[in-house]
N, C-alpha and C. Protein backbone atom coordinates (compact mmCIF):
# COMPACT_ATOMS: atom_id res chain seq x y z
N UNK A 1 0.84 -1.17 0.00
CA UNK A 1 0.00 0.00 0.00
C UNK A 1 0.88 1.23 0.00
N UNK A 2 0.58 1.92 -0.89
CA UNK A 2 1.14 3.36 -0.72
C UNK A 2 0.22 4.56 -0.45
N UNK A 3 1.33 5.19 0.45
CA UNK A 3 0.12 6.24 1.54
C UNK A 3 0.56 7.69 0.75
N UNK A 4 -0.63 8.06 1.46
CA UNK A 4 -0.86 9.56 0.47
C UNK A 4 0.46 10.14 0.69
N UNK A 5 0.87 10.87 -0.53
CA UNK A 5 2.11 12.16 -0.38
C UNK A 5 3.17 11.39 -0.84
N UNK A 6 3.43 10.12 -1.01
CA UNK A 6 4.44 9.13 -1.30
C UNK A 6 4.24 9.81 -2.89
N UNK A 7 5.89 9.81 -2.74
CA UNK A 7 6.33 10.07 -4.58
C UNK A 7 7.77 9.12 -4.56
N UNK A 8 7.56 8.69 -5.81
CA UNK A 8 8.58 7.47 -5.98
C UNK A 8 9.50 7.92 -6.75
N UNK A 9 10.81 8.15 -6.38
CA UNK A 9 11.60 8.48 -6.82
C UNK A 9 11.71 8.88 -8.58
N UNK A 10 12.36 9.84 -8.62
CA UNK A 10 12.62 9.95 -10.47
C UNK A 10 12.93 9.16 -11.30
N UNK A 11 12.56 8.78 -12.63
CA UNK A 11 13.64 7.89 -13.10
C UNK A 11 14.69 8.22 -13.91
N UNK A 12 15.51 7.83 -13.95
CA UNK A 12 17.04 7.99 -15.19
C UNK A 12 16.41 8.11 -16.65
N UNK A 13 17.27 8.66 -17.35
CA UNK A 13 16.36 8.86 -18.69
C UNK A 13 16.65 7.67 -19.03
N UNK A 14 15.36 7.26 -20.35
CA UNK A 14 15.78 5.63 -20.97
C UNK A 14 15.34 5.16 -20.04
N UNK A 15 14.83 5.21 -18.93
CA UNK A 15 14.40 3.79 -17.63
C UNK A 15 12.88 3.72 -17.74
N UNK A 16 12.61 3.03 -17.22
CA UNK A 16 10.84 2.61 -16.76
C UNK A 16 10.89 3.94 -15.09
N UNK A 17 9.44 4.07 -15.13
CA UNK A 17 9.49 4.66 -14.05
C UNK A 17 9.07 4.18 -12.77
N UNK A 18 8.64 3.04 -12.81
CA UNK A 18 8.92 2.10 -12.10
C UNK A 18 9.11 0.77 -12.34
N UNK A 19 9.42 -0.57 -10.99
CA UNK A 19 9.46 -1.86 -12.06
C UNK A 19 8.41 -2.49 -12.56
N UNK A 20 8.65 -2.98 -13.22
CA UNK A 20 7.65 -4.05 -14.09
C UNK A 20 6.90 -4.41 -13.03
N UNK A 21 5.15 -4.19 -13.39
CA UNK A 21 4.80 -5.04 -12.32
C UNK A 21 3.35 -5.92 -12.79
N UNK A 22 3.34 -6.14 -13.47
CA UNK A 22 2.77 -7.01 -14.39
C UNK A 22 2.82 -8.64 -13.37
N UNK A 23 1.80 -9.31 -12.71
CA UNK A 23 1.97 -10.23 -12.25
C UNK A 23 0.50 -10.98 -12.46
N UNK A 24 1.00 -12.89 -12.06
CA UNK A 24 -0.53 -13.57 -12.82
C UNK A 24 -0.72 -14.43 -11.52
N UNK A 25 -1.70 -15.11 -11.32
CA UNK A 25 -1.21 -16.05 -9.93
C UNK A 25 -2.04 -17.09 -10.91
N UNK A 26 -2.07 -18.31 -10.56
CA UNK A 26 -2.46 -19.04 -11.00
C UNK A 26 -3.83 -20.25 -9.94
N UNK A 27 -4.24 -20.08 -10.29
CA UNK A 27 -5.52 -20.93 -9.73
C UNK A 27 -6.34 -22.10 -10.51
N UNK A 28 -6.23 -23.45 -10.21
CA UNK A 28 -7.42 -24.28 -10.92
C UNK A 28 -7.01 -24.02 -12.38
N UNK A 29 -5.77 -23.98 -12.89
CA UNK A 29 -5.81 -24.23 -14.60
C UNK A 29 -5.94 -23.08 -15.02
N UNK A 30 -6.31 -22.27 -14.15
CA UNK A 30 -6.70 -20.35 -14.96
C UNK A 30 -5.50 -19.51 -14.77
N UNK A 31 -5.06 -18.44 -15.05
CA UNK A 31 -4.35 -17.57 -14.74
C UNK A 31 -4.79 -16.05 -14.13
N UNK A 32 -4.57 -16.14 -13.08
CA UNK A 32 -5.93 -14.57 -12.76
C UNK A 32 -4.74 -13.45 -12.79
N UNK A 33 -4.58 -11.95 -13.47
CA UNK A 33 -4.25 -10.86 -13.59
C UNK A 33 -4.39 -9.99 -12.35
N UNK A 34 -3.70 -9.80 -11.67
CA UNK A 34 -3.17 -9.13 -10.76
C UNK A 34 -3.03 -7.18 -11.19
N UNK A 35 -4.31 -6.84 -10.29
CA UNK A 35 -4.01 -4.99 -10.81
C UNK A 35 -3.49 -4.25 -10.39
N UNK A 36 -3.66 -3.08 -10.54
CA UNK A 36 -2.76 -1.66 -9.81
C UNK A 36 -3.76 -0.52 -10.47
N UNK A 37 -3.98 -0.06 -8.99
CA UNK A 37 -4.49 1.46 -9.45
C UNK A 37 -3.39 2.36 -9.10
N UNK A 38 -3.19 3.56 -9.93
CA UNK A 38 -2.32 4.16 -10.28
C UNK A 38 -2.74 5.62 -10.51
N UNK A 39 -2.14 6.27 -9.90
CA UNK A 39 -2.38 8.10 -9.90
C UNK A 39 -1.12 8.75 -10.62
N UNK A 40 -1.64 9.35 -11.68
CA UNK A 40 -0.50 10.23 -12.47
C UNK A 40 -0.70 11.88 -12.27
N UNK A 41 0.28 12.20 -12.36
CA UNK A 41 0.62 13.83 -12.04
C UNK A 41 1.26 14.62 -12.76
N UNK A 42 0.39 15.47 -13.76
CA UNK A 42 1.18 16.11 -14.84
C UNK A 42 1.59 17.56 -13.91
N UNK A 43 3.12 17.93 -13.53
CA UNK A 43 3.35 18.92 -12.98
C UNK A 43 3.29 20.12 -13.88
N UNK A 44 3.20 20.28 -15.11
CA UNK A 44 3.68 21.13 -16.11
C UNK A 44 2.22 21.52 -16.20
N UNK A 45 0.74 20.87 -15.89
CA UNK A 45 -0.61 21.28 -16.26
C UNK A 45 -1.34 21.25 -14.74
N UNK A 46 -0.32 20.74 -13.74
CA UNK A 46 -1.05 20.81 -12.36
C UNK A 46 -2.04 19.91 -12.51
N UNK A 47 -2.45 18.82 -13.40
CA UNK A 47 -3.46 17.72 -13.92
C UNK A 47 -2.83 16.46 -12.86
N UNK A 48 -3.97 15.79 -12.42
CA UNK A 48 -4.08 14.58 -12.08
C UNK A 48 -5.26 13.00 -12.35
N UNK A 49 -4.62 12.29 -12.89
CA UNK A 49 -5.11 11.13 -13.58
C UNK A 49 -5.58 9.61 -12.95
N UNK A 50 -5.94 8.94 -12.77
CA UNK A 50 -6.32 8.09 -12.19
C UNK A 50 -6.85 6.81 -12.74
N UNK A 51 -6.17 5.76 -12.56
CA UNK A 51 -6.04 4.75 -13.80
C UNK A 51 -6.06 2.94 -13.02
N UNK A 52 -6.79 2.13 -13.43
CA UNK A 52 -6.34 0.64 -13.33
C UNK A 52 -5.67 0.11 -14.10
N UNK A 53 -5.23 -0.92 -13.96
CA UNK A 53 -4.69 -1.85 -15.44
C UNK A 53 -3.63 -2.92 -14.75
N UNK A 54 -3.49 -4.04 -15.65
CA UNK A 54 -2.75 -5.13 -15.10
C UNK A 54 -1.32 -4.89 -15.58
N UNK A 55 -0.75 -3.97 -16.49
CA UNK A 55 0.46 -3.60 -17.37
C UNK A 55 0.89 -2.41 -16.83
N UNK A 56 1.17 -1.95 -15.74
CA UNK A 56 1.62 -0.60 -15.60
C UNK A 56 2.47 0.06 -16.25
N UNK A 57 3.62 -0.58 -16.81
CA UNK A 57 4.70 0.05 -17.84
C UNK A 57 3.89 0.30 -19.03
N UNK A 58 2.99 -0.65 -19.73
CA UNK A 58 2.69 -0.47 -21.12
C UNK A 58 1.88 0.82 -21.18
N UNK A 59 0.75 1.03 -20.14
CA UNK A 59 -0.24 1.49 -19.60
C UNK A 59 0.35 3.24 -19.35
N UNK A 60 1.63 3.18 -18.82
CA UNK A 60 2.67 4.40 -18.76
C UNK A 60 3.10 4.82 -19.98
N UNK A 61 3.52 4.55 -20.81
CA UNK A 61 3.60 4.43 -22.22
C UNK A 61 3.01 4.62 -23.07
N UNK A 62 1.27 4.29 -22.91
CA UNK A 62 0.52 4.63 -23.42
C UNK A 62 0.27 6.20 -23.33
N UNK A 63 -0.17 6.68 -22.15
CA UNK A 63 -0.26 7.94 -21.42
C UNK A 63 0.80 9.10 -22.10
N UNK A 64 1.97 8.71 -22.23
CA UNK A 64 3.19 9.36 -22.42
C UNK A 64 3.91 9.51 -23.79
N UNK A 65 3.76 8.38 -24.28
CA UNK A 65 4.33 8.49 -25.37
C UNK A 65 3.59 8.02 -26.70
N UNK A 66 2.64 6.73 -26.72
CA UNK A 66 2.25 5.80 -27.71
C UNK A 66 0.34 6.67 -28.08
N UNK A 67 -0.18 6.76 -26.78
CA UNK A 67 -1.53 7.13 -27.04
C UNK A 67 -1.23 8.61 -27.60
N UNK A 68 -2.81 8.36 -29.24
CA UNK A 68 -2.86 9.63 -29.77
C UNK A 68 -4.01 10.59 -29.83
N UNK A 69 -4.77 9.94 -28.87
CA UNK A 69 -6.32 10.69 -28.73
C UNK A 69 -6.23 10.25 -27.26
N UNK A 70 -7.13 10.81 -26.63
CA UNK A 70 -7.72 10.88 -25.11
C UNK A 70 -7.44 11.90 -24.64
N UNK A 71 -7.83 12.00 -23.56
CA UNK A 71 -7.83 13.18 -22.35
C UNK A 71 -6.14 13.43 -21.91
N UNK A 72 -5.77 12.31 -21.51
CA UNK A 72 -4.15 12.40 -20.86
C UNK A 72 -3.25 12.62 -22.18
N UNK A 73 -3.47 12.67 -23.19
CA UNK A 73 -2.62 13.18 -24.34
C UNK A 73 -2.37 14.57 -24.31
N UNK A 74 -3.12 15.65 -24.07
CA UNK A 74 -3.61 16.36 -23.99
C UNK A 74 -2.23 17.28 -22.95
N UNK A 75 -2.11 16.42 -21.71
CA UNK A 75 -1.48 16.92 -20.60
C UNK A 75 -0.20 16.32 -20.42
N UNK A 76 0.15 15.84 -21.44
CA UNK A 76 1.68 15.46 -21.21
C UNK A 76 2.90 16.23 -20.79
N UNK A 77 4.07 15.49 -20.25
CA UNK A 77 4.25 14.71 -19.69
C UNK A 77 3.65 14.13 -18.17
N UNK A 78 3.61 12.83 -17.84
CA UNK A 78 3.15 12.41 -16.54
C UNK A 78 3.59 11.60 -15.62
N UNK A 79 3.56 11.93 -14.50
CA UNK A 79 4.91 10.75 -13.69
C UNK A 79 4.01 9.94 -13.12
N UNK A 80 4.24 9.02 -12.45
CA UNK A 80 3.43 8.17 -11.82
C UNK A 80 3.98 8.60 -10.20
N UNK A 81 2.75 8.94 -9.27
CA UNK A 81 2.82 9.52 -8.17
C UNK A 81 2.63 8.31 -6.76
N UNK A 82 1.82 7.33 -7.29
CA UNK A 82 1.17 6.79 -6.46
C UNK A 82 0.48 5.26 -7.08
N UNK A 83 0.70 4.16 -6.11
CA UNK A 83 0.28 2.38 -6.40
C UNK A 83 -0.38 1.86 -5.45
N UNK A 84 -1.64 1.46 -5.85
CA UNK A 84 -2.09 0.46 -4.71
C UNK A 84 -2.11 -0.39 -5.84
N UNK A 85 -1.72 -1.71 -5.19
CA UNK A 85 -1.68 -3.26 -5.78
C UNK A 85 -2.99 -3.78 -4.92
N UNK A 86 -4.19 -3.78 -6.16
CA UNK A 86 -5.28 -4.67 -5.87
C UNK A 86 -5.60 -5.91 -5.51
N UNK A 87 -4.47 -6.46 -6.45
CA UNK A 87 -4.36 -8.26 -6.17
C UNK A 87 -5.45 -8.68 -7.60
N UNK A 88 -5.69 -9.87 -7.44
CA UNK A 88 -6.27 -10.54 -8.66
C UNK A 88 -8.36 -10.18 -8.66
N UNK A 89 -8.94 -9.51 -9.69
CA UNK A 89 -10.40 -9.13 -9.28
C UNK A 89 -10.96 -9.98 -9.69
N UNK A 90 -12.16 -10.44 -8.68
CA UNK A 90 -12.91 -11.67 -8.74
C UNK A 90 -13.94 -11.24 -10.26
């Protein structure tokens, strides 16, 4: 759990901005997807974003560099401020 006001360090240019956290657990023959909600913070627009997804890097990427329509295109660049790890949703 990460508590309010927590900011996770910068990253190096060329790096992920955080690690990979993409995880599956496995149950009964299935594979269940493991989430993360995720708060982004565009300092340059004072904008803040608020996001699920099981891919946080790709999902960062999207936001930042790859997506060419939406709302968070709009307000680029965005750091990632904040993680709660949901665990796998029923």
């Amino acid at each position: 759990m990460v508590m309010p006001g927590y900011y996770p360090p910068k990253a190096d240019a060329g790096s992920s901005p955080v690690p990979a956290t993409k995880k599956a657990s496995y149950l009964r023959g299935f594979f269940i997807l493991e989430y993360l909600v995720y708060i982004l913070f565009s300092e340059k627009h004072q904008k803040t974003y608020c996001g699920m997804t099981s891919n946080l890097i790709g999902r960062f990427k999207s936001h930042n560099e790859l997506g060419t329509k939406g709302w968070t295109v709009k307000f680029r660049p965005w750091e990632v401020i904040c993680l709660e790890d949901l665990g796998p949703l029923d």
